[in-house]
Protein backbone atom coordinates (compact mmCIF):
# COMPACT_ATOMS: atom_id res chain seq x y z
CA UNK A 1 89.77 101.47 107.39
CA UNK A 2 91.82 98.25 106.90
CA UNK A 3 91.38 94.69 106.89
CA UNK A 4 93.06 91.58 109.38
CA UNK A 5 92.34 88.81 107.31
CA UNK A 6 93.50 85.30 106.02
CA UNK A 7 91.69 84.39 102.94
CA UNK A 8 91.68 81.11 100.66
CA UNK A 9 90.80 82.15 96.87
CA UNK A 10 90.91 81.00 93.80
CA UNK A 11 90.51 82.75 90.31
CA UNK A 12 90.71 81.53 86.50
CA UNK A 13 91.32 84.21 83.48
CA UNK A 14 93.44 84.74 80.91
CA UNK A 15 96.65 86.24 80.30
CA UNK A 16 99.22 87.36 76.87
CA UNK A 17 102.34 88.58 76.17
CA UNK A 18 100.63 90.69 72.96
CA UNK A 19 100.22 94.33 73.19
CA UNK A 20 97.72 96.09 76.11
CA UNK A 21 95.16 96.67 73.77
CA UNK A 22 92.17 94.39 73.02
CA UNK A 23 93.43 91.52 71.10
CA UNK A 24 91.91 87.92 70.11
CA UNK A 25 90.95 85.27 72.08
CA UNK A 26 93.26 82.95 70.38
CA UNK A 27 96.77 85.21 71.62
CA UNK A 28 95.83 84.08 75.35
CA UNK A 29 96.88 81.60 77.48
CA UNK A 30 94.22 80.18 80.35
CA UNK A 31 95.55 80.74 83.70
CA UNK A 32 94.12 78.85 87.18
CA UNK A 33 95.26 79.68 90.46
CA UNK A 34 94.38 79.06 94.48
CA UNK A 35 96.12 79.68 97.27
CA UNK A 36 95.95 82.04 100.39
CA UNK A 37 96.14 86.11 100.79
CA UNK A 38 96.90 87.82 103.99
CA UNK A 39 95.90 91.23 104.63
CA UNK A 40 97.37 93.09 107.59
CA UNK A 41 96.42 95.75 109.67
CA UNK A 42 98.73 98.61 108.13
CA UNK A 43 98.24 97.83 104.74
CA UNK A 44 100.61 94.92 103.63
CA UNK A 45 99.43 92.08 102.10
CA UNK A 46 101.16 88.79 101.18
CA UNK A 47 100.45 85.73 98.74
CA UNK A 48 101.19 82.04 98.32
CA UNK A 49 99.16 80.09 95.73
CA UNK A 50 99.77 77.77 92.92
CA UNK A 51 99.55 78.69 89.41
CA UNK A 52 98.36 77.10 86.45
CA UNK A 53 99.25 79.62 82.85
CA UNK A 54 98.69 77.48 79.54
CA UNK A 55 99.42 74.20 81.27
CA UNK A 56 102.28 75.07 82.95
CA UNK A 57 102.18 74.65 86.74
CA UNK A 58 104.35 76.87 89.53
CA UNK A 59 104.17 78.42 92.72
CA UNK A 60 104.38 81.56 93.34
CA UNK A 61 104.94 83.86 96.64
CA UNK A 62 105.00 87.84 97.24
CA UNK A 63 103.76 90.83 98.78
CA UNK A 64 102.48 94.07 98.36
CA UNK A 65 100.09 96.26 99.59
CA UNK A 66 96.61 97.45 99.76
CA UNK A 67 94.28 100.89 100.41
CA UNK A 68 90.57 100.73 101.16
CA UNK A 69 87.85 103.31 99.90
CA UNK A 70 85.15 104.57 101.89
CA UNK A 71 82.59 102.48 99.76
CA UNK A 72 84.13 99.57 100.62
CA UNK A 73 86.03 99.06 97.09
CA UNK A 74 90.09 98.67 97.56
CA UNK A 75 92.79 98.25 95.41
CA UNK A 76 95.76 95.63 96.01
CA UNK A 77 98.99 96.32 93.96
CA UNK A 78 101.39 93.92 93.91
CA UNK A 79 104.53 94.84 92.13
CA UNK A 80 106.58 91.66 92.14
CA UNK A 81 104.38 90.54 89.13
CA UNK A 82 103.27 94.06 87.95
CA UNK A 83 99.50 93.24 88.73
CA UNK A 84 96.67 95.37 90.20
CA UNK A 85 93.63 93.99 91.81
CA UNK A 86 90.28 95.81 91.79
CA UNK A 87 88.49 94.54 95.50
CA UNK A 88 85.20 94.70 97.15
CA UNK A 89 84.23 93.48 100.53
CA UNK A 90 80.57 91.27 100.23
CA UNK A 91 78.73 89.36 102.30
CA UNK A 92 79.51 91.70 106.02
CA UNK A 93 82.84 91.66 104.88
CA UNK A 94 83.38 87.71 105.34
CA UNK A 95 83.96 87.49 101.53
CA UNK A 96 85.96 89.86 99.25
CA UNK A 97 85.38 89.84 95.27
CA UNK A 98 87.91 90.55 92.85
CA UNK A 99 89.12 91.19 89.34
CA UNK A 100 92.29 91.33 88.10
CA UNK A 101 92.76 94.84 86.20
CA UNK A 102 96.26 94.42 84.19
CA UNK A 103 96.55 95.21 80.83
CA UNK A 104 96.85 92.00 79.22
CA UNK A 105 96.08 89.85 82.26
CA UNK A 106 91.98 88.94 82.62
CA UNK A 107 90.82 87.07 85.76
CA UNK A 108 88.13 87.37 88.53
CA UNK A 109 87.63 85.32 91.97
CA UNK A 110 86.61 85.09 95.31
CA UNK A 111 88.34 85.42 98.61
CA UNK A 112 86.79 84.01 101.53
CA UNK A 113 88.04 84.52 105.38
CA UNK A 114 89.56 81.10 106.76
């Protein structure tokens, strides 16, 4: 299974530079971001959104890839900025959900198909 797809999202969490292991609220910094992903046929996928960590605003671009589950769950690992994303298609597949699973990085959002 794969996906052909061009998706808007947008996602708000929390990120630290502390230790992988639970830690306090107040050691985080708020992070914002919305932009577009593309996922292609043979498993690439590509990003270009704008960031917001603590205040401080950038854009940011990369790639990486993907791999789809029978049950419709996938995983996107993007290695440029070390993250993983946890994925599941919703909706007839016009709408993917998402949480960012990093150690020290917590977010969740929706992609929807433009």
């Amino acid at each position: 299974m794969s996906l052909n797809a061009n998706c808007g999202f947008s996602f708000e969490g929390f990120t630290t530079d502390g230790p992988p292991n639970p830690v306090k609220l107040g050691v985080f910094s708020p992070v914002a971001a919305a932009g577009t992903i593309t996922f292609e046929p043979n498993g690439a996928l590509s990003r270009s959104f704008t960031a917001s960590v603590g205040g401080a605003i950038f854009p940011v671009v990369d790639s990486g890839s993907y791999s789809i589950n029978p049950d419709c769950t996938f995983t996107a690992n993007l290695p440029e900025v070390g993250e993983t994303w946890n994925l599941i298609l919703v909706n007839g597949g016009k709408q993917i959900e998402f949480l960012v699973n990093t150690p020290g990085r917590v977010g969740a959002g929706i992609l929807s198909q433009q």
